[in-house]
Protein backbone atom coordinates (compact mmCIF):
# COMPACT_ATOMS: atom_id res chain seq x y z
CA UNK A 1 165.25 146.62 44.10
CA UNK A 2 162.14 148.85 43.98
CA UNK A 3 160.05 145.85 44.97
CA UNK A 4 162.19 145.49 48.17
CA UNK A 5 162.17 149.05 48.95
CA UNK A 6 158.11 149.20 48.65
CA UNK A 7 158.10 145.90 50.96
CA UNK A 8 160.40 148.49 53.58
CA UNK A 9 157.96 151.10 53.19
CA UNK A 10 154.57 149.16 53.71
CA UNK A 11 155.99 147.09 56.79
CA UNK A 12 157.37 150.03 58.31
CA UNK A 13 153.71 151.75 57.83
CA UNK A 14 151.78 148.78 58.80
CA UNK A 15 150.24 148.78 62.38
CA UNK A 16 151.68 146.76 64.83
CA UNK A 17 149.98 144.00 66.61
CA UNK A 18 150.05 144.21 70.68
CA UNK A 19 150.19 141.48 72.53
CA UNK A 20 148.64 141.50 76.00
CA UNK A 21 152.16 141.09 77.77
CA UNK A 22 155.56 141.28 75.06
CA UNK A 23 158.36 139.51 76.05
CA UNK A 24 161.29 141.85 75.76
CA UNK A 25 164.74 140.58 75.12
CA UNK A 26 168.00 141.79 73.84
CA UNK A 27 167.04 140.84 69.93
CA UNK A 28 163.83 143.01 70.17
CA UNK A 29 165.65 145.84 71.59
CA UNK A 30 168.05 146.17 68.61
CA UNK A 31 165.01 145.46 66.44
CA UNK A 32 162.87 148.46 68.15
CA UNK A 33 165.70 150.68 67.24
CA UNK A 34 166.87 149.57 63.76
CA UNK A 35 162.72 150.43 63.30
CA UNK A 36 162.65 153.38 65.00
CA UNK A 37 165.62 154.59 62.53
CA UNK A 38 163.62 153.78 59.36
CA UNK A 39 160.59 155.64 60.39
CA UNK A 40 162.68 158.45 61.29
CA UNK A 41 164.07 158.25 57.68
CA UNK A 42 161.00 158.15 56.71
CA UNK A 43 159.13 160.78 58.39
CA UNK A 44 161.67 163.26 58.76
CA UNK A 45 163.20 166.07 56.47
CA UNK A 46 166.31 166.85 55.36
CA UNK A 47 166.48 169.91 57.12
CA UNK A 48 165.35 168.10 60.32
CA UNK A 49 167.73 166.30 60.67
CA UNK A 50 170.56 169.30 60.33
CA UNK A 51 168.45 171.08 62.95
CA UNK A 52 169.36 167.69 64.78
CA UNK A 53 172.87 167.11 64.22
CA UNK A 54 175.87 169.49 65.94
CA UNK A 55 178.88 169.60 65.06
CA UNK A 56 180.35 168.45 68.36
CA UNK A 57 179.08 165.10 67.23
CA UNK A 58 176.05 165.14 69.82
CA UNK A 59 173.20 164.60 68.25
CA UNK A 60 169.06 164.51 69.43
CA UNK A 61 167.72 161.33 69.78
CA UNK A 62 164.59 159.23 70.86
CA UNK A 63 164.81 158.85 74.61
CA UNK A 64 165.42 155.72 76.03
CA UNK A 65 164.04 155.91 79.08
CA UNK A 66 161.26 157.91 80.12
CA UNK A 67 160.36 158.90 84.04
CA UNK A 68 155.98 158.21 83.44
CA UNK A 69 154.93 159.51 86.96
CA UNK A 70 153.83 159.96 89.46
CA UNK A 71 151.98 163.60 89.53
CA UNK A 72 153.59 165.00 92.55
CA UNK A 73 155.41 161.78 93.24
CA UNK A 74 158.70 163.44 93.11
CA UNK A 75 159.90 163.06 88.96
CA UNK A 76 161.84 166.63 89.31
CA UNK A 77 163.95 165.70 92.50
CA UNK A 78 164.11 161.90 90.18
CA UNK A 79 165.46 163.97 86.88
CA UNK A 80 167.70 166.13 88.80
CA UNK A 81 169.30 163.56 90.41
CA UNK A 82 169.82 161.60 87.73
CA UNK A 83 171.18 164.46 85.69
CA UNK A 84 174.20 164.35 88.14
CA UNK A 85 175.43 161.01 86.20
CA UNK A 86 177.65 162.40 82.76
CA UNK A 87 176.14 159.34 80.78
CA UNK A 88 172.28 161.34 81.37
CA UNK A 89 170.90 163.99 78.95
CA UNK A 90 167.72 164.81 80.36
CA UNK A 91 164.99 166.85 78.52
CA UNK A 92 164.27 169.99 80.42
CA UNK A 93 160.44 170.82 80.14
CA UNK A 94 157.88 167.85 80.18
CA UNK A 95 156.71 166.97 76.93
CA UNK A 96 153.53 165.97 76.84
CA UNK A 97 153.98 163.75 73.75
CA UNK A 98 152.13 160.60 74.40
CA UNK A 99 149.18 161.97 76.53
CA UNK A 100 148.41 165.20 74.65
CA UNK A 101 146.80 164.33 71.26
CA UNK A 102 147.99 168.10 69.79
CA UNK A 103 151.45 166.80 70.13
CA UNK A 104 151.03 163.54 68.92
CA UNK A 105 149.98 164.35 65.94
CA UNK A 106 152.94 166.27 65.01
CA UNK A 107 154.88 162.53 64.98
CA UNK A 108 158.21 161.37 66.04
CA UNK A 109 160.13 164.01 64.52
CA UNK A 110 158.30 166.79 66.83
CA UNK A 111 159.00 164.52 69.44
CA UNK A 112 162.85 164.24 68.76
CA UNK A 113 163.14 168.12 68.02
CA UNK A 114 162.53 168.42 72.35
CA UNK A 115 165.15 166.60 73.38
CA UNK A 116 168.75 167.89 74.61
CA UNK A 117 171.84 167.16 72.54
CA UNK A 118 173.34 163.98 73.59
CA UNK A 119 176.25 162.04 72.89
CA UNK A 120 176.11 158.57 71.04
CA UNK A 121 177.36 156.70 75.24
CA UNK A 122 174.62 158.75 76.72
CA UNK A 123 170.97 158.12 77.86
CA UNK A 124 168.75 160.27 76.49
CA UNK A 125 165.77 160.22 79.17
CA UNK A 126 162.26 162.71 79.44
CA UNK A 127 159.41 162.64 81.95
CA UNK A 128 156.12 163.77 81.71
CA UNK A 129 154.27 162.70 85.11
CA UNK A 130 150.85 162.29 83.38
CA UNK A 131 152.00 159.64 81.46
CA UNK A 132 151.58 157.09 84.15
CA UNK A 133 147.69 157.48 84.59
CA UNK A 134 146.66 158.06 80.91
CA UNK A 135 145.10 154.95 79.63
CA UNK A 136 146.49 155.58 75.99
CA UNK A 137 150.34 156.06 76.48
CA UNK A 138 151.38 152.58 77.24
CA UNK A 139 150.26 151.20 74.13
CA UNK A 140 151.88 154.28 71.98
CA UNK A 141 155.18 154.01 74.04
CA UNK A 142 155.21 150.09 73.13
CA UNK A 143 154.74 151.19 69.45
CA UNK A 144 157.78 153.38 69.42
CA UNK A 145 159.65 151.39 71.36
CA UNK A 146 159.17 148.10 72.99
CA UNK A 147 162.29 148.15 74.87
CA UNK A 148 161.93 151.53 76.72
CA UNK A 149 162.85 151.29 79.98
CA UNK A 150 160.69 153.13 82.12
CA UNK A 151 161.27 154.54 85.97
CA UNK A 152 158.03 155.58 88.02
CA UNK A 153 158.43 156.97 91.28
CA UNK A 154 155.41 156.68 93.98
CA UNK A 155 154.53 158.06 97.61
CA UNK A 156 151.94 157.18 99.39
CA UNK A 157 148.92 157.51 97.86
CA UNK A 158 146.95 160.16 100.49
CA UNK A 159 150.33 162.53 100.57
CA UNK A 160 149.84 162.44 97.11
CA UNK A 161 146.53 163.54 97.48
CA UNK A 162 147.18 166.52 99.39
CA UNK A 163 150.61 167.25 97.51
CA UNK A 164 148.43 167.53 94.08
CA UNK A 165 145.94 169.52 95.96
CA UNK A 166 148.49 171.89 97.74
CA UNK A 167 150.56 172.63 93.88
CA UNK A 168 147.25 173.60 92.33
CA UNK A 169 145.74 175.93 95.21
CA UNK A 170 149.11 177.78 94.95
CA UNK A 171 149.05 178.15 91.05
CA UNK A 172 145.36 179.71 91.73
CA UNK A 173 146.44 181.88 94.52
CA UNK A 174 150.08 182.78 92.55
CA UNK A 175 147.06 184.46 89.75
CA UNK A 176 145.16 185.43 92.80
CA UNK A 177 142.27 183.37 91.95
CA UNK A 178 140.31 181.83 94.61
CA UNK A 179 140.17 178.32 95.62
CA UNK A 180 138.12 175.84 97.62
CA UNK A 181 139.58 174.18 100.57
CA UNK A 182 140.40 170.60 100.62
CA UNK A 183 137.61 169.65 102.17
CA UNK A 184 135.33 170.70 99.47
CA UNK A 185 137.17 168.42 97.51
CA UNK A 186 137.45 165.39 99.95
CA UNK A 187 133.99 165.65 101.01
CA UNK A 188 130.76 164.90 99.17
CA UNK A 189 127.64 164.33 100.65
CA UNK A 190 129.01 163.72 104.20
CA UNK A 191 131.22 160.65 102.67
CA UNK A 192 134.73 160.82 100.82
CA UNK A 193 134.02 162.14 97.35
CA UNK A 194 136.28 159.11 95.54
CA UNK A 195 135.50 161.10 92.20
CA UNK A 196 138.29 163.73 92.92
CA UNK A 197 140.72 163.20 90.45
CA UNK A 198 143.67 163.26 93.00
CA UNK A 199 142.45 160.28 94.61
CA UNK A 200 141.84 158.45 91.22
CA UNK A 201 145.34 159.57 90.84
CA UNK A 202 147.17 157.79 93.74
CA UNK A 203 145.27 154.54 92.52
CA UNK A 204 148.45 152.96 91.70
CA UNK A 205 147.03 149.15 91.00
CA UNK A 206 144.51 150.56 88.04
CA UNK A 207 146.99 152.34 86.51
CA UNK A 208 150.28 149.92 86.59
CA UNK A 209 147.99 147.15 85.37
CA UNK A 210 147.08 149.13 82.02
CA UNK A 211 151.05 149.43 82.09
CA UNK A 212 152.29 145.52 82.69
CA UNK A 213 149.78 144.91 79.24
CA UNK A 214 152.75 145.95 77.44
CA UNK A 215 155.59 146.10 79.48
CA UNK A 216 157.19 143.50 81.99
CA UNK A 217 157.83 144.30 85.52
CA UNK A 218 161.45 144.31 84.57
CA UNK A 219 161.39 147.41 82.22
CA UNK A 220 160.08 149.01 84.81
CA UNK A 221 161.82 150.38 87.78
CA UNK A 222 159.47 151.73 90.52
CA UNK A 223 161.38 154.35 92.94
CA UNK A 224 160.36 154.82 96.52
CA UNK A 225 159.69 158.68 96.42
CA UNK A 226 159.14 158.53 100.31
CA UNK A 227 162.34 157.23 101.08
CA UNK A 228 164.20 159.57 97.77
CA UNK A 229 162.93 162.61 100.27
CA UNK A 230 164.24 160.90 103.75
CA UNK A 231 167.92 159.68 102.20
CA UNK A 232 168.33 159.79 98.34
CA UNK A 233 171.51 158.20 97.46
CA UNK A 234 170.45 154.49 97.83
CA UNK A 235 167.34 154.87 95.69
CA UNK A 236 169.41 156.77 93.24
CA UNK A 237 172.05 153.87 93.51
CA UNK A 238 169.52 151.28 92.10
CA UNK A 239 168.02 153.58 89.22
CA UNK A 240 171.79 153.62 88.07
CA UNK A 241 172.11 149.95 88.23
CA UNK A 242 168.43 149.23 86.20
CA UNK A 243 169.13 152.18 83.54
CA UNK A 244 173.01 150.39 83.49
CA UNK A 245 174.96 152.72 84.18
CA UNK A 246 178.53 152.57 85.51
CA UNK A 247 178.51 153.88 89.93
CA UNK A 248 179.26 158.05 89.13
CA UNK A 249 176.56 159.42 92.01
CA UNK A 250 178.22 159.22 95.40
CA UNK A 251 176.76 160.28 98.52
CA UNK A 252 178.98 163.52 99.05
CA UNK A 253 176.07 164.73 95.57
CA UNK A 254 173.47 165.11 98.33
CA UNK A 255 173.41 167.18 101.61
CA UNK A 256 170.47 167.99 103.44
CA UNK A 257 169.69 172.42 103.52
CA UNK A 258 167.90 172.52 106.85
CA UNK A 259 166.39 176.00 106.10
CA UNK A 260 164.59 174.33 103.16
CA UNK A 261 164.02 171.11 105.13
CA UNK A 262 165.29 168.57 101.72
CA UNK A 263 167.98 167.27 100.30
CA UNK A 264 169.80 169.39 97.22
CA UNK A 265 172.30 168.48 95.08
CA UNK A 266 176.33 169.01 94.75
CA UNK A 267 177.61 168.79 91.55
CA UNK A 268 181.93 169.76 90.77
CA UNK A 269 181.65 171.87 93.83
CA UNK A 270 178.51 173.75 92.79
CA UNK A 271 175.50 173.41 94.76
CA UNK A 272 171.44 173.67 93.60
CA UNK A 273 168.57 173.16 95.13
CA UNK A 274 164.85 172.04 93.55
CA UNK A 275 163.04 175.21 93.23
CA UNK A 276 161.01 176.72 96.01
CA UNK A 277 157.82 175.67 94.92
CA UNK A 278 159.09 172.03 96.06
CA UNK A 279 158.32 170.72 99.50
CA UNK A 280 155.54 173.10 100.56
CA UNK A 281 153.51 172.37 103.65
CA UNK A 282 150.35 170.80 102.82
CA UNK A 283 147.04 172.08 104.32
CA UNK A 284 145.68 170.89 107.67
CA UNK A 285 142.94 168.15 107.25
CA UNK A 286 140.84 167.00 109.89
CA UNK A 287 142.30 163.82 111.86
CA UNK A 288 139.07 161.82 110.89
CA UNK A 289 139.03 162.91 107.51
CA UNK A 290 142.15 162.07 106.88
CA UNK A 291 141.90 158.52 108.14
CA UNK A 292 138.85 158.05 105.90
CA UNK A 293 141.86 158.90 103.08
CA UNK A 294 143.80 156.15 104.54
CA UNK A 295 141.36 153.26 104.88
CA UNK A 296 139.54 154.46 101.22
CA UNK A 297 143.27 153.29 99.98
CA UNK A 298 144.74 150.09 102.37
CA UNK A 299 142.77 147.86 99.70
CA UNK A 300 144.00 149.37 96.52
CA UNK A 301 147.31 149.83 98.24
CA UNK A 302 147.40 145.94 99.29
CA UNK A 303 146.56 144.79 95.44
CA UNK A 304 149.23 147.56 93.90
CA UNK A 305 151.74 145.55 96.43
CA UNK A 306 149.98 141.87 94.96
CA UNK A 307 150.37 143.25 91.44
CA UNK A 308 154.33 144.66 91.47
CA UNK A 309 155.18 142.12 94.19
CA UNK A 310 156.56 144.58 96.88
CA UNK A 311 155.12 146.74 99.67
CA UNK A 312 155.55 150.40 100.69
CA UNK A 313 155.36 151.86 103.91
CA UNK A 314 152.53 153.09 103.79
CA UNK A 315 149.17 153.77 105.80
């Protein structure tokens, strides 16, 4: 008995071996979580797991989905929406777990300790937006689980840009800090300055491929973020049927506030909207500029379309 117990121990400790593209079935999914249990067990203490356990009979639990991007690609309207379905508990803050190594560190039990109480039918789901274009979090989100099943929602790629640029010149002028125009970050040496990190951002191609090394296309559900903006329900009609869920969002969950110019949500007759600091207008760019933006991304655009085997309207 103690020899089988130490054989438990060692290959639940033992690093796991990543192939360059996992097949994922129905057997590895129940595997992933009978393994995910025993390193909980493991790793955990006692008083953990009462911190964990209410006495409703909701519990916290690894998520099994996580939202992975895009920065400013529209996760928040993605979560909220989502959150309308009973069967979601959605983590309220992002989490930072995979990309920030401070958190990391503090293991799987850390990680469980920040999500919602959730009953044993629901889906437990977080999003951290920086996820999608840190090269490191694929392989560590394989290693907890290689059956995840992960949403990423995209616009196009030079509105991103200027949506990125636009939330961090109003956290700077919020602390009434100055901040450079646009241009100053758009422009180097009279060309486009391709090192801003917003453009290396909207990049989609580089970053999914790092992605499909560990998980298929199918485990990963890409949501038009343009067309969640112009008319949300069908997009969030086909993130219910990849996350399996039975058809509880209707249409009547969504009506458009023309002072704020989007879509909020409805919810048992009571009505929210994202907060304000959602949908501001972005700063005027010059016409030729902003074509530059365009062209810099129709290639990378074309092979993100190649790679995931669908297009976007985009420029």
């Amino acid at each position: 008995m103690a020899a089988f117990l130490l054989g438990a121990v060692l290959l639940i400790v033992q690093p796991q071996i990543v192939p360059s593209r996992p097949a994922i079935n129905s057997k590895a999914e129940t595997t992933s979580q009978s393994v995910q249990r025993e390193l909980l067990k493991k790793t955990s203490q006692k008083n953990d797991f009462k911190e964990n356990v209410h006495s409703n009979g909701s519990c916290r639990q690894l998520p099994q989905t996580i939202i992975i991007g895009v920065r400013k690609g529209g996760t928040r309207a993605l979560l909220e929406m989502l959150s309308l379905h009973p069967d979601i508990a959605a983590a309220e803050s992002e989490v930072h777990f995979f990309d920030w190594e401070d958190h990391y560190r503090n293991g799987l039990q850390w990680y469980i300790n920040q999500m919602p109480f959730s009953y044993p039918h629901q889906i437990t789901v977080e999003k951290t937006p920086a996820y999608f274009t840190s090269p490191k979090v694929p392989e560590r989100v394989y290693s907890m689980n290689q059956s995840m099943r992960l949403l990423l929602i995209l616009r196009d790629p030079s509105e991103r840009v200027l949506s990125d640029y636009t939330q961090v010149f109003y956290n700077h002028m919020q602390k009434h800090k100055p901040y450079p125009s646009i241009e100053q970050f758009l422009v180097k040496d009279g060309e486009l300055n391709v090192d801003y990190k917003a453009i290396n951002r909207s990049l989609y191609y580089v970053h999914m491929q790092n992605w499909l090394k560990y998980f298929p296309l199918d485990r990963i559900h890409i949501v038009d973020g343009d067309k969640l903006i112009k008319d949300p329900f069908p997009e969030i009609e086909k993130v219910e049927r990849f996350l399996r869920l039975s058809p509880q969002i209707n249409a009547s969950n969504f009506y458009f506030n023309k002072t704020k110019g989007f879509y909020c949500l409805r919810d048992s007759g009571r009505e929210r909207c994202l907060h304000e600091s959602k949908g501001r207008a972005h700063p005027q760019v010059d016409t030729q500029l902003l074509e530059k933006l365009h062209e810099y991304f129709h290639e990378p655009n074309k092979k993100f379309f190649e790679l995931v085997g669908r297009t976007f309207d985009w420029h």
